[in-house]
PDB file of N, CA and C in Angstrom:
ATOM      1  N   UNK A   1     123.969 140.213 138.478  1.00  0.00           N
ATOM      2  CA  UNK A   1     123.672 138.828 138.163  1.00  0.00           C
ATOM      3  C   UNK A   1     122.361 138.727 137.382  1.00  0.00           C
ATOM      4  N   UNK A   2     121.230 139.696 137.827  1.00  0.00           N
ATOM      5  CA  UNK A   2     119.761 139.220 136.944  1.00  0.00           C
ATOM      6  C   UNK A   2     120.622 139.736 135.789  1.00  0.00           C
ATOM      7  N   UNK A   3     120.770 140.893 134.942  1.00  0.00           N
ATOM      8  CA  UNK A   3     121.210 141.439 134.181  1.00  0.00           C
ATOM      9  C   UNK A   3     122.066 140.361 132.973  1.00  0.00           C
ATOM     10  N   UNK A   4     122.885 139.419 134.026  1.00  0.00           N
ATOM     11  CA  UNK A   4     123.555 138.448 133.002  1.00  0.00           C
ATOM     12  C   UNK A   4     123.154 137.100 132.601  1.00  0.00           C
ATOM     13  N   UNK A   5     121.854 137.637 133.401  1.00  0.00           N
ATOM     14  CA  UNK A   5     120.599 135.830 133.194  1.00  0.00           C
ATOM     15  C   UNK A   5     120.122 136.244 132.213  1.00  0.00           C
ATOM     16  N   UNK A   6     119.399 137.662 132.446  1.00  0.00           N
ATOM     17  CA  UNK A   6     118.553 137.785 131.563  1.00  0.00           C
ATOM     18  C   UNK A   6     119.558 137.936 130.000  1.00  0.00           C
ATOM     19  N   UNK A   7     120.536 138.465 129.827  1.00  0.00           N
ATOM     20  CA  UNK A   7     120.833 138.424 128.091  1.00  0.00           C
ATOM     21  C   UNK A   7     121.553 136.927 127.464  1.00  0.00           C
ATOM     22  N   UNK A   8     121.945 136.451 128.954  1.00  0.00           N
ATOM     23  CA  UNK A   8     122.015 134.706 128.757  1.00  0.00           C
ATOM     24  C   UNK A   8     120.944 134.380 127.983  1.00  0.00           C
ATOM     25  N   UNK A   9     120.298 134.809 128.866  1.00  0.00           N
ATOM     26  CA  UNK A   9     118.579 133.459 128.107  1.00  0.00           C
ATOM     27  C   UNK A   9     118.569 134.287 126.654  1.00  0.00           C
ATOM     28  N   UNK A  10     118.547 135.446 126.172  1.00  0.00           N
ATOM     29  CA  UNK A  10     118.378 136.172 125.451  1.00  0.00           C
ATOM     30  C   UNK A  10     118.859 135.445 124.211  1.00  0.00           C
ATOM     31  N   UNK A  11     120.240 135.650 124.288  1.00  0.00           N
ATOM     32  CA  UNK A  11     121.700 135.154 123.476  1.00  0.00           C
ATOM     33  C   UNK A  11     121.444 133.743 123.007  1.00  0.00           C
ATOM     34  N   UNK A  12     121.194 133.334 124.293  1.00  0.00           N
ATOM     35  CA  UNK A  12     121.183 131.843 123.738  1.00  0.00           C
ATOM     36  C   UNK A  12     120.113 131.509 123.186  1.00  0.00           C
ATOM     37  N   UNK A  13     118.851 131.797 123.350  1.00  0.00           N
ATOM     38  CA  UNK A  13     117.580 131.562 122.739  1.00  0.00           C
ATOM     39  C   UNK A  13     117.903 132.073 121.198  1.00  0.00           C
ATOM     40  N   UNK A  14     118.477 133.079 121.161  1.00  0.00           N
ATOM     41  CA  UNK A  14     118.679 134.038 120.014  1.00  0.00           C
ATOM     42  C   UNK A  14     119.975 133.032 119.063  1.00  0.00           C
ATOM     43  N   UNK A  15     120.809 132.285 119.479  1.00  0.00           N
ATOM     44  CA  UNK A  15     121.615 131.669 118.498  1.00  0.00           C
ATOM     45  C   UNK A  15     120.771 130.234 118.693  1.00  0.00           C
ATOM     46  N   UNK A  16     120.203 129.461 119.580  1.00  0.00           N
ATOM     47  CA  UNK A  16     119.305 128.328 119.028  1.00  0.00           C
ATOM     48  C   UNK A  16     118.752 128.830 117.766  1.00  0.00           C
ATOM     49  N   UNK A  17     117.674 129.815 117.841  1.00  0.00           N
ATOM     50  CA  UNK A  17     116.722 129.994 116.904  1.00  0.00           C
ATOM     51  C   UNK A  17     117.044 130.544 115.647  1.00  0.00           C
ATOM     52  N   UNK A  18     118.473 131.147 115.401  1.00  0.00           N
ATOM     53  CA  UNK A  18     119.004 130.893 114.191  1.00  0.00           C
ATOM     54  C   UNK A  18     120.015 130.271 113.801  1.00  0.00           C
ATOM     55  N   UNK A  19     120.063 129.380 114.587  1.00  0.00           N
ATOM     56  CA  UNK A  19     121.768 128.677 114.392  1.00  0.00           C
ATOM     57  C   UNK A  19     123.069 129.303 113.608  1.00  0.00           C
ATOM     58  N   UNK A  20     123.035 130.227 114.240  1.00  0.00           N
ATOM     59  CA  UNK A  20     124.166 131.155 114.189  1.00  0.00           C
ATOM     60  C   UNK A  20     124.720 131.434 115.361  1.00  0.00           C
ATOM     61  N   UNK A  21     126.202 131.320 115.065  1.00  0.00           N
ATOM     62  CA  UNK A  21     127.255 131.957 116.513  1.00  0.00           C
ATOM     63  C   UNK A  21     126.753 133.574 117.062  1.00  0.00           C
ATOM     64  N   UNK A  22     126.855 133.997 117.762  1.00  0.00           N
ATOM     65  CA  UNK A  22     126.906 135.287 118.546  1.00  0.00           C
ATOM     66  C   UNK A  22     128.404 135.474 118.511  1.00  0.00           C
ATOM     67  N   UNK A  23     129.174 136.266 117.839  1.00  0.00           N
ATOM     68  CA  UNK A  23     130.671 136.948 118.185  1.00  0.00           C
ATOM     69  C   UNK A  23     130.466 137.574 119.126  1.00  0.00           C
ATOM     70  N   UNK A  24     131.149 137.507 120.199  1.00  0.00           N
ATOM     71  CA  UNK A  24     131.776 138.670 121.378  1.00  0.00           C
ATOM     72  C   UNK A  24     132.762 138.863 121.539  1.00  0.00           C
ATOM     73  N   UNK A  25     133.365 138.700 120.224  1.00  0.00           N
ATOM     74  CA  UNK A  25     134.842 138.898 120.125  1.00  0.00           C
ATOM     75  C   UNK A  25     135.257 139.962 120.909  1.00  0.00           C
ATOM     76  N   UNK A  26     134.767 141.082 119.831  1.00  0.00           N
ATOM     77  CA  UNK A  26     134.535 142.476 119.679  1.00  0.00           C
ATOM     78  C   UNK A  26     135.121 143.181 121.084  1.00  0.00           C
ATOM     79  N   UNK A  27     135.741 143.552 121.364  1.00  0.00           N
ATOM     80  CA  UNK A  27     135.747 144.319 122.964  1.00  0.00           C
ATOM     81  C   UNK A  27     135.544 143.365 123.976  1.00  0.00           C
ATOM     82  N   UNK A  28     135.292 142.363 124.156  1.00  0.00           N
ATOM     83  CA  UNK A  28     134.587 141.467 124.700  1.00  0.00           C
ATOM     84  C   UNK A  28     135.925 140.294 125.393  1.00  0.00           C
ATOM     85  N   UNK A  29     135.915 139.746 126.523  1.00  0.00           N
ATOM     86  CA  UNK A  29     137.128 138.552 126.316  1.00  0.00           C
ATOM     87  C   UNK A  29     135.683 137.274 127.424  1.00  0.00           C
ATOM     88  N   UNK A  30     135.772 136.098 126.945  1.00  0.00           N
ATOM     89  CA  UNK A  30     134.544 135.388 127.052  1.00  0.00           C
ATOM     90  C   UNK A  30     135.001 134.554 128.123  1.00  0.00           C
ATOM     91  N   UNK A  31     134.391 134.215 129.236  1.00  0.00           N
ATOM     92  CA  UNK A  31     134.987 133.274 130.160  1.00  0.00           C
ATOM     93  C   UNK A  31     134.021 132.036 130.106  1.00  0.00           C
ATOM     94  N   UNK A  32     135.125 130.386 129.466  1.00  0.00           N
ATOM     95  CA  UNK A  32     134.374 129.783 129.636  1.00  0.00           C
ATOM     96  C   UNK A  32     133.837 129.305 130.680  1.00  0.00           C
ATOM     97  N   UNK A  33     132.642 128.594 130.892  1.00  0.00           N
ATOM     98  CA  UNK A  33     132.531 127.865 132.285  1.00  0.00           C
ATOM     99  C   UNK A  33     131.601 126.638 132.251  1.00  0.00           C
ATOM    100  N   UNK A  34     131.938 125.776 133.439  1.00  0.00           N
ATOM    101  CA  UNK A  34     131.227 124.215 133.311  1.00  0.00           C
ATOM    102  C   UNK A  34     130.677 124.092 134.457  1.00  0.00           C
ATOM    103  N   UNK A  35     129.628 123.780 134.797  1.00  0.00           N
ATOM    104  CA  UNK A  35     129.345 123.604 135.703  1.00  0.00           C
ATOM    105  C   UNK A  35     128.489 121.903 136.461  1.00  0.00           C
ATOM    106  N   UNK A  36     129.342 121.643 136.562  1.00  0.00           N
ATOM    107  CA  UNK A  36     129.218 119.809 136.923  1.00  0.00           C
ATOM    108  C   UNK A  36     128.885 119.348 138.053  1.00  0.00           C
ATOM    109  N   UNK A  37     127.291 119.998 138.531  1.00  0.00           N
ATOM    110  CA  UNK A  37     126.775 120.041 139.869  1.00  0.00           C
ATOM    111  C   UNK A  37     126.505 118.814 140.652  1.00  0.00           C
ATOM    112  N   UNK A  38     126.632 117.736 139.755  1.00  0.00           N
ATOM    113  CA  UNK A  38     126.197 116.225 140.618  1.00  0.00           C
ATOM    114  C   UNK A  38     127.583 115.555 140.886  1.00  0.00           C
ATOM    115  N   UNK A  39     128.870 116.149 140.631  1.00  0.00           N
ATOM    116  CA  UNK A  39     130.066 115.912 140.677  1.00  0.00           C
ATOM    117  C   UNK A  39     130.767 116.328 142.006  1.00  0.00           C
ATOM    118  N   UNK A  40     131.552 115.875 142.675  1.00  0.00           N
ATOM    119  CA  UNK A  40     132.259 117.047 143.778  1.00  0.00           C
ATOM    120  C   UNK A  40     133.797 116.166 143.113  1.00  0.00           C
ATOM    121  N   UNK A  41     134.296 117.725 142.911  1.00  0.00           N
ATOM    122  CA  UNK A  41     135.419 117.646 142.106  1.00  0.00           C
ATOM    123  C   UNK A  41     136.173 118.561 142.915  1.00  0.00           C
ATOM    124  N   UNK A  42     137.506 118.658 142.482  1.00  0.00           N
ATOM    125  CA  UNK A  42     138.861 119.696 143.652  1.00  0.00           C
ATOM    126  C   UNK A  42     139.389 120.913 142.313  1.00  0.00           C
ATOM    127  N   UNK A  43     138.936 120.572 141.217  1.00  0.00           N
ATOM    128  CA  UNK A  43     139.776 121.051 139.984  1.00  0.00           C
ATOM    129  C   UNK A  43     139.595 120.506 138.704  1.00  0.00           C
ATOM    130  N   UNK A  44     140.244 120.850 137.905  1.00  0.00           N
ATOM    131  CA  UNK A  44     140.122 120.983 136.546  1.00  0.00           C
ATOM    132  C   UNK A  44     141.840 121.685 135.901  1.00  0.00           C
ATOM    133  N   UNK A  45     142.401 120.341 134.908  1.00  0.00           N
ATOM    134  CA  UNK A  45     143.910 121.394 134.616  1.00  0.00           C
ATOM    135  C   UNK A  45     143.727 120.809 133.421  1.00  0.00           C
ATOM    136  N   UNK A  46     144.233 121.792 131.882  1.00  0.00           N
ATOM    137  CA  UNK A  46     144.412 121.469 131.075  1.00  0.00           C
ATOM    138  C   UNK A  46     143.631 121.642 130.049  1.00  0.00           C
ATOM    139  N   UNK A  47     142.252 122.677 130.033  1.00  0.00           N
ATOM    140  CA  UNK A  47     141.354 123.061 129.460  1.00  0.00           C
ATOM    141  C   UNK A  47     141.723 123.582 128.352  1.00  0.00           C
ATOM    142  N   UNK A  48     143.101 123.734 128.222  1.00  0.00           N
ATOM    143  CA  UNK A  48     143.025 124.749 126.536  1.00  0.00           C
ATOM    144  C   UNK A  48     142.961 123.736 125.681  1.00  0.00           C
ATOM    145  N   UNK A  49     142.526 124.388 124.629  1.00  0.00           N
ATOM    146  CA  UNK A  49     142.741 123.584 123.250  1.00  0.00           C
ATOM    147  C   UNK A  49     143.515 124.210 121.839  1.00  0.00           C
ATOM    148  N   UNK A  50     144.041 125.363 122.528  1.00  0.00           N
ATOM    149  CA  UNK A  50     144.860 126.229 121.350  1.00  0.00           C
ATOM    150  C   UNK A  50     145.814 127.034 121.878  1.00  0.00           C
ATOM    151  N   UNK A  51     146.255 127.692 121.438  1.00  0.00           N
ATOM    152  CA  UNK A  51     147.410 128.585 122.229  1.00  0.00           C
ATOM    153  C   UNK A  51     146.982 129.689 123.221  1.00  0.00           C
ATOM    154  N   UNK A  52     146.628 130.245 122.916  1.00  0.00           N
ATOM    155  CA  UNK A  52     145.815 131.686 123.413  1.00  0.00           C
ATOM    156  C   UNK A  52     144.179 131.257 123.862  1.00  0.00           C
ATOM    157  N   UNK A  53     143.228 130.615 124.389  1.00  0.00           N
ATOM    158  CA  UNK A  53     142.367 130.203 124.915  1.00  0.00           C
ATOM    159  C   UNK A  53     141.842 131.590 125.948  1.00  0.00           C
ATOM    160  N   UNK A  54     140.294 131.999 125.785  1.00  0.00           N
ATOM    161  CA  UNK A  54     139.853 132.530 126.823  1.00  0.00           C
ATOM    162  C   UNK A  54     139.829 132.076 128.058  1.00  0.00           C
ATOM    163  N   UNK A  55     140.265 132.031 129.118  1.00  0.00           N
ATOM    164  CA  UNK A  55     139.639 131.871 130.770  1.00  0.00           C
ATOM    165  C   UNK A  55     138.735 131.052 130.826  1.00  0.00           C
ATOM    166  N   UNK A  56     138.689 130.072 131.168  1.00  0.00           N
ATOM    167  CA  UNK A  56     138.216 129.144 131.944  1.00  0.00           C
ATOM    168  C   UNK A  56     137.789 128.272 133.543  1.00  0.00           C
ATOM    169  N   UNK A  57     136.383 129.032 133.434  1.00  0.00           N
ATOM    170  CA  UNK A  57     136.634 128.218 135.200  1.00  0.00           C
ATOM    171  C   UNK A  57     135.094 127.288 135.122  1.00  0.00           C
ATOM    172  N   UNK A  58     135.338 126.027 136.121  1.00  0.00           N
ATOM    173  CA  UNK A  58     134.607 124.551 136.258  1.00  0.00           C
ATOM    174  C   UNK A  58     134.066 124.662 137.592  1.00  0.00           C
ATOM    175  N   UNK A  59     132.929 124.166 137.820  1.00  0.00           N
ATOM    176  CA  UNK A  59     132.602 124.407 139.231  1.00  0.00           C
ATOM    177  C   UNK A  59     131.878 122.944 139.523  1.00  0.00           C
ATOM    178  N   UNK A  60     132.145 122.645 140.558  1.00  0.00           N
ATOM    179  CA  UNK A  60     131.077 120.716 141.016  1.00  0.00           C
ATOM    180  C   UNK A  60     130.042 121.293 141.876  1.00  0.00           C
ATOM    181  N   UNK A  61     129.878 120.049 142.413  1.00  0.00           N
ATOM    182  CA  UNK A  61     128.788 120.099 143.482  1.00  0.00           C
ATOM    183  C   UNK A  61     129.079 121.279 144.788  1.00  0.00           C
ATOM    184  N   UNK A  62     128.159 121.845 145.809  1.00  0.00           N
ATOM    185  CA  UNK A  62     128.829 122.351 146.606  1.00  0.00           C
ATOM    186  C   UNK A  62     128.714 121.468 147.777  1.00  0.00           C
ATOM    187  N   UNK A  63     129.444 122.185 148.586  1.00  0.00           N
ATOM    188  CA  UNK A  63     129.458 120.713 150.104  1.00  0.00           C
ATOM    189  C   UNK A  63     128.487 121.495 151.320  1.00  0.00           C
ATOM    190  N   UNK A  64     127.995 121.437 151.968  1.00  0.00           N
ATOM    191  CA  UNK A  64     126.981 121.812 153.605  1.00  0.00           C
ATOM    192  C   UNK A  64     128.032 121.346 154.586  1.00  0.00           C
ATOM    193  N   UNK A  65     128.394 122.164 154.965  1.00  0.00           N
ATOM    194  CA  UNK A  65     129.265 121.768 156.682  1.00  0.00           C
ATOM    195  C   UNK A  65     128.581 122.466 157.734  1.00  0.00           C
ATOM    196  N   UNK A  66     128.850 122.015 158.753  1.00  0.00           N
ATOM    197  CA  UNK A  66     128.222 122.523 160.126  1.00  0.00           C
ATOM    198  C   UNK A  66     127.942 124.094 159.971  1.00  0.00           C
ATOM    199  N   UNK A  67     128.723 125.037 159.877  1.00  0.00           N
ATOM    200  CA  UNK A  67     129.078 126.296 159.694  1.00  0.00           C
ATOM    201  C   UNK A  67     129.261 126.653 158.425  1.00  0.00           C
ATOM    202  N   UNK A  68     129.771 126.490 157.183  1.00  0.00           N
ATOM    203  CA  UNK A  68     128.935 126.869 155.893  1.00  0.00           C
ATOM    204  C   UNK A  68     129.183 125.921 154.910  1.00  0.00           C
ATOM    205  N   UNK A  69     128.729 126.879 154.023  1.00  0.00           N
ATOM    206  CA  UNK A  69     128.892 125.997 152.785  1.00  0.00           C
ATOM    207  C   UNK A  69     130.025 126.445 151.893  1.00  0.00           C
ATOM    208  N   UNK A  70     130.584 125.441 150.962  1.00  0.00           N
ATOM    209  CA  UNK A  70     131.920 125.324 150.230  1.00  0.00           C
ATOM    210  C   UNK A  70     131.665 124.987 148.455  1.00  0.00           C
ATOM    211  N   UNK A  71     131.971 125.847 147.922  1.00  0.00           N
ATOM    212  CA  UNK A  71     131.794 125.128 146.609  1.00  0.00           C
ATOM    213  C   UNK A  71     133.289 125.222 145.656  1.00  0.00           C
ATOM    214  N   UNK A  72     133.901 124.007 144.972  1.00  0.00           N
ATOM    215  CA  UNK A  72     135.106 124.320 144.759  1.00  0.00           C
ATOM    216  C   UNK A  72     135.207 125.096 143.168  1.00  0.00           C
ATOM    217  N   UNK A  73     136.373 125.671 143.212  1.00  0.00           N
ATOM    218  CA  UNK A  73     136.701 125.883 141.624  1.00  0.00           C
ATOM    219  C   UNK A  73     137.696 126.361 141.313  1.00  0.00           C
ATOM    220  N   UNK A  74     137.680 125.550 139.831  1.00  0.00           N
ATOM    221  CA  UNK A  74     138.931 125.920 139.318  1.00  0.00           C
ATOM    222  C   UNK A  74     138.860 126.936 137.835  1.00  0.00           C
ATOM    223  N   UNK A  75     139.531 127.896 138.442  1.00  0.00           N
ATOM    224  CA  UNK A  75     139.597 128.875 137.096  1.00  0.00           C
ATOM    225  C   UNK A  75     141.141 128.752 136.390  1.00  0.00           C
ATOM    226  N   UNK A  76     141.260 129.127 135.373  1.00  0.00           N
ATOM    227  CA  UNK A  76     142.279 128.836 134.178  1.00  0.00           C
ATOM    228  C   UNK A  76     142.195 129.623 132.986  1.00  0.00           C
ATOM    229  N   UNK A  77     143.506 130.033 133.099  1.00  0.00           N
ATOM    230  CA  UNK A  77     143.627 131.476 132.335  1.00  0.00           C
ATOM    231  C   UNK A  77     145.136 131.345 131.717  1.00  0.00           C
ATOM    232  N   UNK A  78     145.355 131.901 130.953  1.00  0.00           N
ATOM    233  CA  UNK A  78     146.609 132.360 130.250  1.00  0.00           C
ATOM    234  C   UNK A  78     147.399 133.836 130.356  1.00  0.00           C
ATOM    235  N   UNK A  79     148.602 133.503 130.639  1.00  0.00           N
ATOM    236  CA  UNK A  79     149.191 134.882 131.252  1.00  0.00           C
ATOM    237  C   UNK A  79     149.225 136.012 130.762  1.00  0.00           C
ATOM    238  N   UNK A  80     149.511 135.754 129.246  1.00  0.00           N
ATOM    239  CA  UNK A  80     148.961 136.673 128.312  1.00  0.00           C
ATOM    240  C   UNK A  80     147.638 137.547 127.799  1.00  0.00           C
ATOM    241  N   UNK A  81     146.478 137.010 128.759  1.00  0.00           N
ATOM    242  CA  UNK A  81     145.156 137.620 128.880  1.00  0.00           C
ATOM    243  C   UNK A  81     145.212 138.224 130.297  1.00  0.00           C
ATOM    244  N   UNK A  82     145.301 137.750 131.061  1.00  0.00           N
ATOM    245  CA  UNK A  82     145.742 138.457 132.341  1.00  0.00           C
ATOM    246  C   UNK A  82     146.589 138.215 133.277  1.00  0.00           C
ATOM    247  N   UNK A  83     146.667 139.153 134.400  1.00  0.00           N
ATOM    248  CA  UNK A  83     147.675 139.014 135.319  1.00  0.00           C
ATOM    249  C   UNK A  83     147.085 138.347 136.162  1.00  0.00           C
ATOM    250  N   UNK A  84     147.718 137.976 137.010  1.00  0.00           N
ATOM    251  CA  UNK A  84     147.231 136.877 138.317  1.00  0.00           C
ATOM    252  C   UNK A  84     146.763 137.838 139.519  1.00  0.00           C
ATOM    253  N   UNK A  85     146.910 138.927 139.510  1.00  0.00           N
ATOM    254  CA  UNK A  85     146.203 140.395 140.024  1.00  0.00           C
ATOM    255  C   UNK A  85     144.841 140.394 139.529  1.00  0.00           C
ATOM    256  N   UNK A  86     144.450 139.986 138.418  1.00  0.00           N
ATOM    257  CA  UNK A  86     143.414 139.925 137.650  1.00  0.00           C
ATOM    258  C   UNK A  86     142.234 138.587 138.068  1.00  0.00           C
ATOM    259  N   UNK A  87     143.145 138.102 137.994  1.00  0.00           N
ATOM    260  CA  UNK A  87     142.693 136.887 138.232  1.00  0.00           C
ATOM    261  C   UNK A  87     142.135 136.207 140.006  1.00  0.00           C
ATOM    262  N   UNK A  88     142.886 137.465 141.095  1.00  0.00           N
ATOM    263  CA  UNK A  88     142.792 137.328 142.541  1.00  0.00           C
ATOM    264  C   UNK A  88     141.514 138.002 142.417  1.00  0.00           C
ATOM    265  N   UNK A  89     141.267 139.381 141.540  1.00  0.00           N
ATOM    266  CA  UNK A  89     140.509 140.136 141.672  1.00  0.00           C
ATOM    267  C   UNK A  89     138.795 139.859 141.163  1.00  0.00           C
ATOM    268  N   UNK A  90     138.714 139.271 140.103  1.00  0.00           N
ATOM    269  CA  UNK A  90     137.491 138.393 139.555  1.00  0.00           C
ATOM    270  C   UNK A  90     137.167 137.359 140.740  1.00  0.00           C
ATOM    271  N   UNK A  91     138.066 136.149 141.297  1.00  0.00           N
ATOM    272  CA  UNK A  91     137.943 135.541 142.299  1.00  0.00           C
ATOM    273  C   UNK A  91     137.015 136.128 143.721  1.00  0.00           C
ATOM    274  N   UNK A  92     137.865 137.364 143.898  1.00  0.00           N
ATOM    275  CA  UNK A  92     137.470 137.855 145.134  1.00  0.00           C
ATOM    276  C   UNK A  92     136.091 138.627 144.985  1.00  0.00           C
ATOM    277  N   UNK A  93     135.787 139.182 144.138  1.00  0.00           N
ATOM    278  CA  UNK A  93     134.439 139.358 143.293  1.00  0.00           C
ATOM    279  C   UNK A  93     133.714 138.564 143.148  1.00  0.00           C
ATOM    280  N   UNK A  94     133.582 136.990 142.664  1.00  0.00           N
ATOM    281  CA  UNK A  94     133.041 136.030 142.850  1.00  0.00           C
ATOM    282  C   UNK A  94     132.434 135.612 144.137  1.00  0.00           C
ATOM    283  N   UNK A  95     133.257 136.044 145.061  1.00  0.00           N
ATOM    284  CA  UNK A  95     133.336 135.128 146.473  1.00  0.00           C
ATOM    285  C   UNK A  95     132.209 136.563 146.922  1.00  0.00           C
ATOM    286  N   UNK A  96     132.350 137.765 146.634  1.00  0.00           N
ATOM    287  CA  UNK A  96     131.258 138.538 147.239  1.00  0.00           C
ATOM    288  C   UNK A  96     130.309 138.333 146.895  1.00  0.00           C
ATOM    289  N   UNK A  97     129.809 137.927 145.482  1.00  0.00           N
ATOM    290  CA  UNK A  97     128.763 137.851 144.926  1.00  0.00           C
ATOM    291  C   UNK A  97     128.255 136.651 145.977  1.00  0.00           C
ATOM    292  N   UNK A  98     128.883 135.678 146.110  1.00  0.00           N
ATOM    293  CA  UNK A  98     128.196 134.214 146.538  1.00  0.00           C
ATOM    294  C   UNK A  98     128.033 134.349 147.885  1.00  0.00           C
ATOM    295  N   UNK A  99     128.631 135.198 148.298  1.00  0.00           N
ATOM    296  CA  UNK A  99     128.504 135.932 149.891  1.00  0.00           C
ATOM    297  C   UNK A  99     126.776 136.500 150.040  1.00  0.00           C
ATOM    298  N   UNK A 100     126.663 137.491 149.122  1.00  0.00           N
ATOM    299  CA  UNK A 100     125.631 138.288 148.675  1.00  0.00           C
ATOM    300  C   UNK A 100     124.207 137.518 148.405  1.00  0.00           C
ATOM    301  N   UNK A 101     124.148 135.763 147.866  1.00  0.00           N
ATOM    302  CA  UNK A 101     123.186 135.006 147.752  1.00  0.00           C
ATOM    303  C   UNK A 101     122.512 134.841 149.108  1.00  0.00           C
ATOM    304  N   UNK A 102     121.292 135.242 149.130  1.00  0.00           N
ATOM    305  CA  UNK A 102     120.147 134.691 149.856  1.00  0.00           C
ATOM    306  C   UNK A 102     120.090 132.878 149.568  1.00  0.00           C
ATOM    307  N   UNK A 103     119.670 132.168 150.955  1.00  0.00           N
ATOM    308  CA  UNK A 103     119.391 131.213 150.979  1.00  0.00           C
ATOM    309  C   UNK A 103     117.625 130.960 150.691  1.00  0.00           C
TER     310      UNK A 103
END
């Protein structure tokens, strides 16, 4: 995670300051994401805007319950970029990482 902050800030500082795109075409498949933290939302359907669209996942507010915390999301993908094996597997990766956060 530091690793993907740090070339975040990098990247993006780096296409502000020349207003130029960054391709990651290249080898690369790009997952979009939104993150709409003052929102508590269940989902998100309908994100493409072309045929073939990279992966897409939206995230809201998270919720505090007695015993933990919940944050929802919806990811969105095309079958033709991956399998839904693929798609359990990034998920379940996700969920360790957020496991893995210090409070």
């Amino acid at each position: 995670m530091g690793q993907f902050g740090s070339d975040y800030l990098r990247l993006t500082q780096q296409v502000a300051e020349s207003c130029t795109d960054h391709d990651l075409s290249a080898g690369s498949m790009v997952i979009g994401t939104s993150a709409l933290a003052q929102y508590e939302i269940d989902g998100a359907v309908g994100m493409y805007s072309g045929i073939f669209n990279n992966p897409f996942m939206i995230w809201g507010k998270y919720k505090r319950g007695l015993f933990k915390t919940t944050l929802s999301v919806s990811f969105q993908f095309h079958h033709t970029q991956m399998d839904g094996a693929h798609a359990a597997k990034f998920l379940d990766t996700l969920q360790r990482e957020i496991e893995g956060l210090k409070e």
